[in-house]
Protein backbone atom coordinates (compact mmCIF):
# COMPACT_ATOMS: atom_id res chain seq x y z
CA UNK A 1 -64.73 109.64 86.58
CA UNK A 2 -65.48 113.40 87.03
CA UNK A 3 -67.19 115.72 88.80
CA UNK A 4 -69.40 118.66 88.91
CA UNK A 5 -71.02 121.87 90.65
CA UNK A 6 -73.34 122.00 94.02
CA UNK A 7 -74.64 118.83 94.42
CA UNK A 8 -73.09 117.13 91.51
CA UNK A 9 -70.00 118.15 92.34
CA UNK A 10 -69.81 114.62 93.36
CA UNK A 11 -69.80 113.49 89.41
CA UNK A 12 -69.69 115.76 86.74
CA UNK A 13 -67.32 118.16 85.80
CA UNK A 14 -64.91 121.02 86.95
CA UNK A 15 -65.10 123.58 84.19
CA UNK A 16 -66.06 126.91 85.40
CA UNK A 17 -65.36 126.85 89.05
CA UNK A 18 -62.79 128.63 90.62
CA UNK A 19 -59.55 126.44 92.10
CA UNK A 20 -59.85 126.90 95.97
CA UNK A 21 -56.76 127.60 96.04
CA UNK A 22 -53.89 128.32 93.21
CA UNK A 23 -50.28 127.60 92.23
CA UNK A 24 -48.78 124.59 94.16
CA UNK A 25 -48.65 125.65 97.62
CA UNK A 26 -50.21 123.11 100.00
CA UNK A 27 -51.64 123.84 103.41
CA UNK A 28 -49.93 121.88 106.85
CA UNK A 29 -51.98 118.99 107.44
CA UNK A 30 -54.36 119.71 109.92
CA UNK A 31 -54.42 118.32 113.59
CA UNK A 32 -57.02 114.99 113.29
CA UNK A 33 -58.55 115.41 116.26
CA UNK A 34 -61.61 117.51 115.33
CA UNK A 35 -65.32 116.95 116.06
CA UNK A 36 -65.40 115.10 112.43
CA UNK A 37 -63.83 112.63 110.81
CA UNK A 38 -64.78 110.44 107.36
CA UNK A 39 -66.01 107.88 109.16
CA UNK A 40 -69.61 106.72 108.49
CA UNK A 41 -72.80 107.38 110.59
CA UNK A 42 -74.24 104.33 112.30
CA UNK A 43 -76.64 102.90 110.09
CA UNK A 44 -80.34 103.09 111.35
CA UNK A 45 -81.66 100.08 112.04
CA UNK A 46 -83.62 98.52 109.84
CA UNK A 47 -83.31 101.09 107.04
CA UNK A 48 -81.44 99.84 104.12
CA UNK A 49 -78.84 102.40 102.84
CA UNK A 50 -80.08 102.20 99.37
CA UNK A 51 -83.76 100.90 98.46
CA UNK A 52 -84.86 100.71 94.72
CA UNK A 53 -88.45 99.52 94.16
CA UNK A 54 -89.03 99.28 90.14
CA UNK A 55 -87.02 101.86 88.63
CA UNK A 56 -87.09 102.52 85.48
CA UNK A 57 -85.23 104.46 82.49
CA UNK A 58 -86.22 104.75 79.03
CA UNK A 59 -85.01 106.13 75.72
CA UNK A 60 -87.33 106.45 73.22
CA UNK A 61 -89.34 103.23 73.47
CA UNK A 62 -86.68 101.25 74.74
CA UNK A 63 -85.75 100.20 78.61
CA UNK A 64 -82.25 100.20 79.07
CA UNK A 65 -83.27 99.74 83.47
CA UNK A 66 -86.43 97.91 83.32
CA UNK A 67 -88.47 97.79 87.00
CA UNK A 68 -85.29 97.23 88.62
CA UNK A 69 -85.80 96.14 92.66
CA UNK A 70 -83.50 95.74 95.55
CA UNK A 71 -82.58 96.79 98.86
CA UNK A 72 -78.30 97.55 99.30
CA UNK A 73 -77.78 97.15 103.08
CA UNK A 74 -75.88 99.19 104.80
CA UNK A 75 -72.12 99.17 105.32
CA UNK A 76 -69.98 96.89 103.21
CA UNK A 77 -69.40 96.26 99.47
CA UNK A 78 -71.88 95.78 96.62
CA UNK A 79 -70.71 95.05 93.10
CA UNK A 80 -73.47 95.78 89.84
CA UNK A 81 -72.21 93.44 87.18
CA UNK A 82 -73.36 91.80 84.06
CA UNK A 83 -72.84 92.99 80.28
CA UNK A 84 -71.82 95.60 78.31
CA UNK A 85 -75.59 97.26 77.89
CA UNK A 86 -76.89 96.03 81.02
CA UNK A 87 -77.55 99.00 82.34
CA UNK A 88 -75.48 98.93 85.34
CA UNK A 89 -73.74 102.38 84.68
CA UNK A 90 -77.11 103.92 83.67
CA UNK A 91 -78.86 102.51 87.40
CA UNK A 92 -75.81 103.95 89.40
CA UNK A 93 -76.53 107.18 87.69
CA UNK A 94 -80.08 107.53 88.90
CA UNK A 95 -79.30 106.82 92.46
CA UNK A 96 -76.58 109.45 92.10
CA UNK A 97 -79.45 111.49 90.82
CA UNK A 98 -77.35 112.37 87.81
CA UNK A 99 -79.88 110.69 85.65
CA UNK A 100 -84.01 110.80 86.21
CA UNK A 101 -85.71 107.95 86.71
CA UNK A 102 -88.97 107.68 84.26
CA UNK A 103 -90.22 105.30 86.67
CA UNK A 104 -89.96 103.68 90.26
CA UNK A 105 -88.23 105.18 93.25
CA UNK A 106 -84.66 105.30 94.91
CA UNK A 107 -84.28 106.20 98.33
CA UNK A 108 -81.19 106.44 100.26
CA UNK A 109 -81.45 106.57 104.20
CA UNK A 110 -84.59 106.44 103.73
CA UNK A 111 -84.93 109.87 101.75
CA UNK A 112 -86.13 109.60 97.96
CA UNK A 113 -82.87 111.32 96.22
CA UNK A 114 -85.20 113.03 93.98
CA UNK A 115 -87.02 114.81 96.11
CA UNK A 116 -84.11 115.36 98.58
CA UNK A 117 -82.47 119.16 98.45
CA UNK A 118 -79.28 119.00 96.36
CA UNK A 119 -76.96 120.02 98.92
CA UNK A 120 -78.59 117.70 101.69
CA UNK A 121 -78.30 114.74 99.77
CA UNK A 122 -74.77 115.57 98.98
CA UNK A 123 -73.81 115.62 102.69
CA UNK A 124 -75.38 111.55 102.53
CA UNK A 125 -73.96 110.49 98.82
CA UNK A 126 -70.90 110.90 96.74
CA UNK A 127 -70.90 109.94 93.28
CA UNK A 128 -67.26 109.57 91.40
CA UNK A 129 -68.30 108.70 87.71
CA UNK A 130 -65.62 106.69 85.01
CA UNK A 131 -64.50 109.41 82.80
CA UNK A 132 -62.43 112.41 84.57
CA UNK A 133 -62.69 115.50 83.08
CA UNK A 134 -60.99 118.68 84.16
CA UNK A 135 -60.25 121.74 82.11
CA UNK A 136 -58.25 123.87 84.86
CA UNK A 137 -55.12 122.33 86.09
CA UNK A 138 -55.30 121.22 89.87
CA UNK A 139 -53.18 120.19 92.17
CA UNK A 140 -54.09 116.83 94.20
CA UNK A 141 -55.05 119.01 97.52
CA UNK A 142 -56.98 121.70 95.22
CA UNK A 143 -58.96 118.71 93.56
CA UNK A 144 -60.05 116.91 97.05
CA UNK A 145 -60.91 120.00 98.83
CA UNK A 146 -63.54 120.44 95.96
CA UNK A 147 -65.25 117.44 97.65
CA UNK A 148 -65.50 119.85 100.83
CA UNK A 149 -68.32 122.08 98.63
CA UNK A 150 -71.31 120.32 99.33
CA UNK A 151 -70.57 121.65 102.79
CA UNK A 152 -69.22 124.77 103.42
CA UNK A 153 -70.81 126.31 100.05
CA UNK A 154 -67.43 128.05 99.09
CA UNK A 155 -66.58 129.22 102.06
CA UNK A 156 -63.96 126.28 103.31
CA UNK A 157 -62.76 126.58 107.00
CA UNK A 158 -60.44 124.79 109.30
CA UNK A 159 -62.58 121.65 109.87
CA UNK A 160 -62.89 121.17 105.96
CA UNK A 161 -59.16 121.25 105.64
CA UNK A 162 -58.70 119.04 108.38
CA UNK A 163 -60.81 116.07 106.85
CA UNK A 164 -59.31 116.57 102.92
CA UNK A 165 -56.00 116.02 104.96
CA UNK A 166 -57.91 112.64 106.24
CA UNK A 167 -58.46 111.51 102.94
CA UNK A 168 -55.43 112.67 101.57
CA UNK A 169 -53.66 110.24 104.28
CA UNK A 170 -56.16 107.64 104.30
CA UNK A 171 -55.17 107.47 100.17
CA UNK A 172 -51.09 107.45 101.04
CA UNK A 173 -51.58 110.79 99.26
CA UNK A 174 -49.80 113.97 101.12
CA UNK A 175 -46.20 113.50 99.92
CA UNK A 176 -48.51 114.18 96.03
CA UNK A 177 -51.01 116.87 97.57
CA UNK A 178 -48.95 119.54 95.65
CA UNK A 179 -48.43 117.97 92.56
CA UNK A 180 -50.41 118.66 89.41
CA UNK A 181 -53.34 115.70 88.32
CA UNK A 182 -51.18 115.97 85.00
CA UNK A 183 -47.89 114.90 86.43
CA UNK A 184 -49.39 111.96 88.49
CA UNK A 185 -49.58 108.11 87.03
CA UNK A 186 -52.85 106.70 86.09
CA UNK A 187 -53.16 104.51 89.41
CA UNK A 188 -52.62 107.64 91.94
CA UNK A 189 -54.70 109.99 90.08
CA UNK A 190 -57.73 107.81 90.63
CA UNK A 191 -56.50 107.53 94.38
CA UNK A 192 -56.91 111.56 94.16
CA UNK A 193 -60.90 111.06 92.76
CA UNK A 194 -61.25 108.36 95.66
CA UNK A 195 -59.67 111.08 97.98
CA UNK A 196 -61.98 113.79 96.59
CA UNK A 197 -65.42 112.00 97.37
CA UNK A 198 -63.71 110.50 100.72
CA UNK A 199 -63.23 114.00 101.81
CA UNK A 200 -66.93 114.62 101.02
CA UNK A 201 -67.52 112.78 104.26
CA UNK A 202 -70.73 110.78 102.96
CA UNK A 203 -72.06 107.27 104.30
CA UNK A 204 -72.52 106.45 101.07
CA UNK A 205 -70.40 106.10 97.75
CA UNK A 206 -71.20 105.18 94.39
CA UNK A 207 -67.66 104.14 91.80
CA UNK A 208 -68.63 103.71 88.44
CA UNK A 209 -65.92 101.38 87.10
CA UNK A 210 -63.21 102.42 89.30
CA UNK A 211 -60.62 99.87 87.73
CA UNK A 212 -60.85 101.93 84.54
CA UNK A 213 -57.87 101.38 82.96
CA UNK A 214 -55.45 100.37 85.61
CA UNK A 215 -53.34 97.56 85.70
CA UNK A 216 -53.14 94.86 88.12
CA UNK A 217 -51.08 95.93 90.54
CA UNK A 218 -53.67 98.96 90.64
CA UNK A 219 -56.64 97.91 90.43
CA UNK A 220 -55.78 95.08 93.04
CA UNK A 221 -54.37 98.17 95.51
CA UNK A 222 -57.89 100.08 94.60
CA UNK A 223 -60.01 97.16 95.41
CA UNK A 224 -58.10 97.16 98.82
CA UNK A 225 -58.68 100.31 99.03
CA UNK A 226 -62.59 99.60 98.50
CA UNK A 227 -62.75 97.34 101.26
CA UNK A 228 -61.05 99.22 103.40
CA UNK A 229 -63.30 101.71 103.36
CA UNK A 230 -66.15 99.63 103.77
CA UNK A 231 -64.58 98.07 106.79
CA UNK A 232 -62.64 100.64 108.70
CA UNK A 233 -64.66 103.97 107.91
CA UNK A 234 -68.00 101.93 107.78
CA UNK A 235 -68.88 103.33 104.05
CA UNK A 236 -71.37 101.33 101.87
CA UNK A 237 -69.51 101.01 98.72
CA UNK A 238 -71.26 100.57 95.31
CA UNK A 239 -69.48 100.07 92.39
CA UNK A 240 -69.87 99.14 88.91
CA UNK A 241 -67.48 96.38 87.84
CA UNK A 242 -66.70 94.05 85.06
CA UNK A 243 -64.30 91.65 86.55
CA UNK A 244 -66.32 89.15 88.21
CA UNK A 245 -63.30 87.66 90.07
CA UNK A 246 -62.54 91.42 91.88
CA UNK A 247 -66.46 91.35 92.36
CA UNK A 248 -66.16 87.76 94.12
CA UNK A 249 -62.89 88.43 96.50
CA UNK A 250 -64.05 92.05 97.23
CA UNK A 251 -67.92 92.23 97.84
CA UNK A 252 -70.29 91.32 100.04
CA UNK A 253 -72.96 91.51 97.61
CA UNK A 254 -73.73 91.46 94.20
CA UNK A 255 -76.62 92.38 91.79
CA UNK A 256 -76.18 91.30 88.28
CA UNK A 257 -77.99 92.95 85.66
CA UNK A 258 -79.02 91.82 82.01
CA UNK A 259 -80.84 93.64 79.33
CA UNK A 260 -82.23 96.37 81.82
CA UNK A 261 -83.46 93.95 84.13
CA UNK A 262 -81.89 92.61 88.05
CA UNK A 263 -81.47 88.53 86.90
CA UNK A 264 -79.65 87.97 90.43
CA UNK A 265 -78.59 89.09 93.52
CA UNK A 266 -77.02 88.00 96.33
CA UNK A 267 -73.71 86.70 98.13
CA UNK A 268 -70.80 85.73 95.81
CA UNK A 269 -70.25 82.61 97.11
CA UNK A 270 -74.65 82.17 95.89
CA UNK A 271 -73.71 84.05 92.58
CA UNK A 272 -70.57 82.56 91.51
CA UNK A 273 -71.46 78.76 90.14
CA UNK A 274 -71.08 78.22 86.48
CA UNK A 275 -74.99 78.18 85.68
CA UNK A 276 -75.58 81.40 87.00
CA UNK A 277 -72.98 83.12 85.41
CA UNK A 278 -73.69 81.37 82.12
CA UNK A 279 -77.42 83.21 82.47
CA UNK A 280 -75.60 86.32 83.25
CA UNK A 281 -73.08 86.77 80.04
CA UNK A 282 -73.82 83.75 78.01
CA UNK A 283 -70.45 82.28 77.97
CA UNK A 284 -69.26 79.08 79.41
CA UNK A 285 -67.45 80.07 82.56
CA UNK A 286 -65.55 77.42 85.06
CA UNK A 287 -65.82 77.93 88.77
CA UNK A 288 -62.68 76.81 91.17
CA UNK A 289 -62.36 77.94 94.90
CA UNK A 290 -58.96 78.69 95.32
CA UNK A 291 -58.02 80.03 98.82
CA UNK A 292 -61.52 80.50 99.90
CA UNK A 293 -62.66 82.66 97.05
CA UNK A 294 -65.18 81.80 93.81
CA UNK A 295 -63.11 82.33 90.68
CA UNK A 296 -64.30 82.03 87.36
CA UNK A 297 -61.72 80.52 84.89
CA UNK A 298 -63.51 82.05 81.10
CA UNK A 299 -60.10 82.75 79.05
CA UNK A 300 -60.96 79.91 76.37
């Protein structure tokens, strides 16, 4: 996951901007009781928070998203699965506008991302990709106020340091907000990226992969995390994952993906039964319910 400048701030990469702030010293957490905070909008009614009507991407002659159509309502969870090649990563990537689409559109609040002005659509959609990549060394505050750029355009004041402290707290993160990225475990330095596009203060956030190479313990404390979000701050969380099991116990909905195309979509409890997910990945794959949740048994 990574992140870079105006717009894509939200997912791309830090080389060549300046630290906001440098060394390790680490601003007193603002008061919380400003006119903002990183809760969501209200959704308008009616108006999904993301709508894709037959998007497309191509290389060369080939369709890796192939007139992909769906409607992500908004507030809650929404997990893109399927296989390796699907071309979950690659659809994410277009609604983050980090990738054009050669066909189709994607709106989000109703505004088409692509024709949406970069820094507008970055105060409605933060985009934290799988790979983080940052050549200047950062502490944890100096990496989450970055997510602050979209809108004060450099020029950070008290309100922006009041909501990175938000996020900082929301992600059990201020007792590491002076540390270095390089001196933090694997499990809070992907709290700090969550923190980053938290602080961003969008309705909308798109994780590619988030479990990326945590453990259990980890990845089960992100996926809390995930729903938290979802359900205290009001957020509409998508995110790419492989686990299904995660996918069934966290999401509301899911959209699996094969070969480019949308094969399903739909509640967990619809998606996870042993015929659908043999369509999906073409293994045999065992359904139980154990404590309420659809989990798919596929170790041998």
């Amino acid at each position: 996951m990574a992140v870079q400048t105006e717009y894509e701030l939200t997912a791309g990469t830090l080389d060549g901007m300046d630290s906001p702030q440098s060394g390790r010293q680490t601003p007193d957490a603002p008061a919380a009781n400003g006119s903002h905070s990183i809760h969501a909008d209200p959704p308008v009614p009616g108006v999904p928070a993301i709508d894709l009507q037959g998007v497309v991407k191509a290389y060369d002659r080939t369709r890796v998203v192939d007139e992909v159509t769906a409607q992500i309502p908004a507030g809650g969870v929404t997990s893109i699965i399927g296989p390796n090649g699907a071309g979950k990563s690659t659809l994410l990537s277009m609604i983050g506008r980090l990738l054009q689409a050669d066909g189709g559109t994607i709106a989000v609040g109703g505004q088409d991302v692509f024709d949406s002005d970069t820094r507008a659509l970055a105060r409605k959609l933060a985009v934290l990709r799988q790979e983080n990549t940052t050549t200047v060394r950062l502490t944890v505050w100096d990496l989450v106020s970055f997510g602050r750029f979209p809108h004060h355009g450099g020029r950070p004041g008290t309100d922006d340091e009041r909501l990175v402290s938000q996020a900082l707290g929301y992600m059990d993160l201020h007792s590491f907000a002076g540390r270095y990225l390089d001196e933090l475990s694997g499990g809070q330095r992907q709290r700090a990226y969550i923190a980053m596009v938290l602080a961003q203060d969008t309705d909308v956030l798109l994780l590619d992969e988030p479990l990326n190479n945590l453990d259990m313990k980890h990845a089960v404390e992100m996926m809390r995390l995930i729903r938290r979000m979802a359900d205290e701050l009001g957020k509409t969380v998508v995110i790419v994952i492989h686990d299904i099991n995660f996918a069934s116990c966290y999401s509301d909905t899911i959209l699996a993906m094969k070969s480019g195309r949308l094969v399903h979509q739909g509640r967990p409890d619809q998606l996870m039964c042993s015929e659908t997910l043999k369509d999906i990945y073409d293994v045999d794959i065992l359904v139980e319910e154990i404590r309420g949740k659809k989990i798919g048994i596929y170790f041998s």
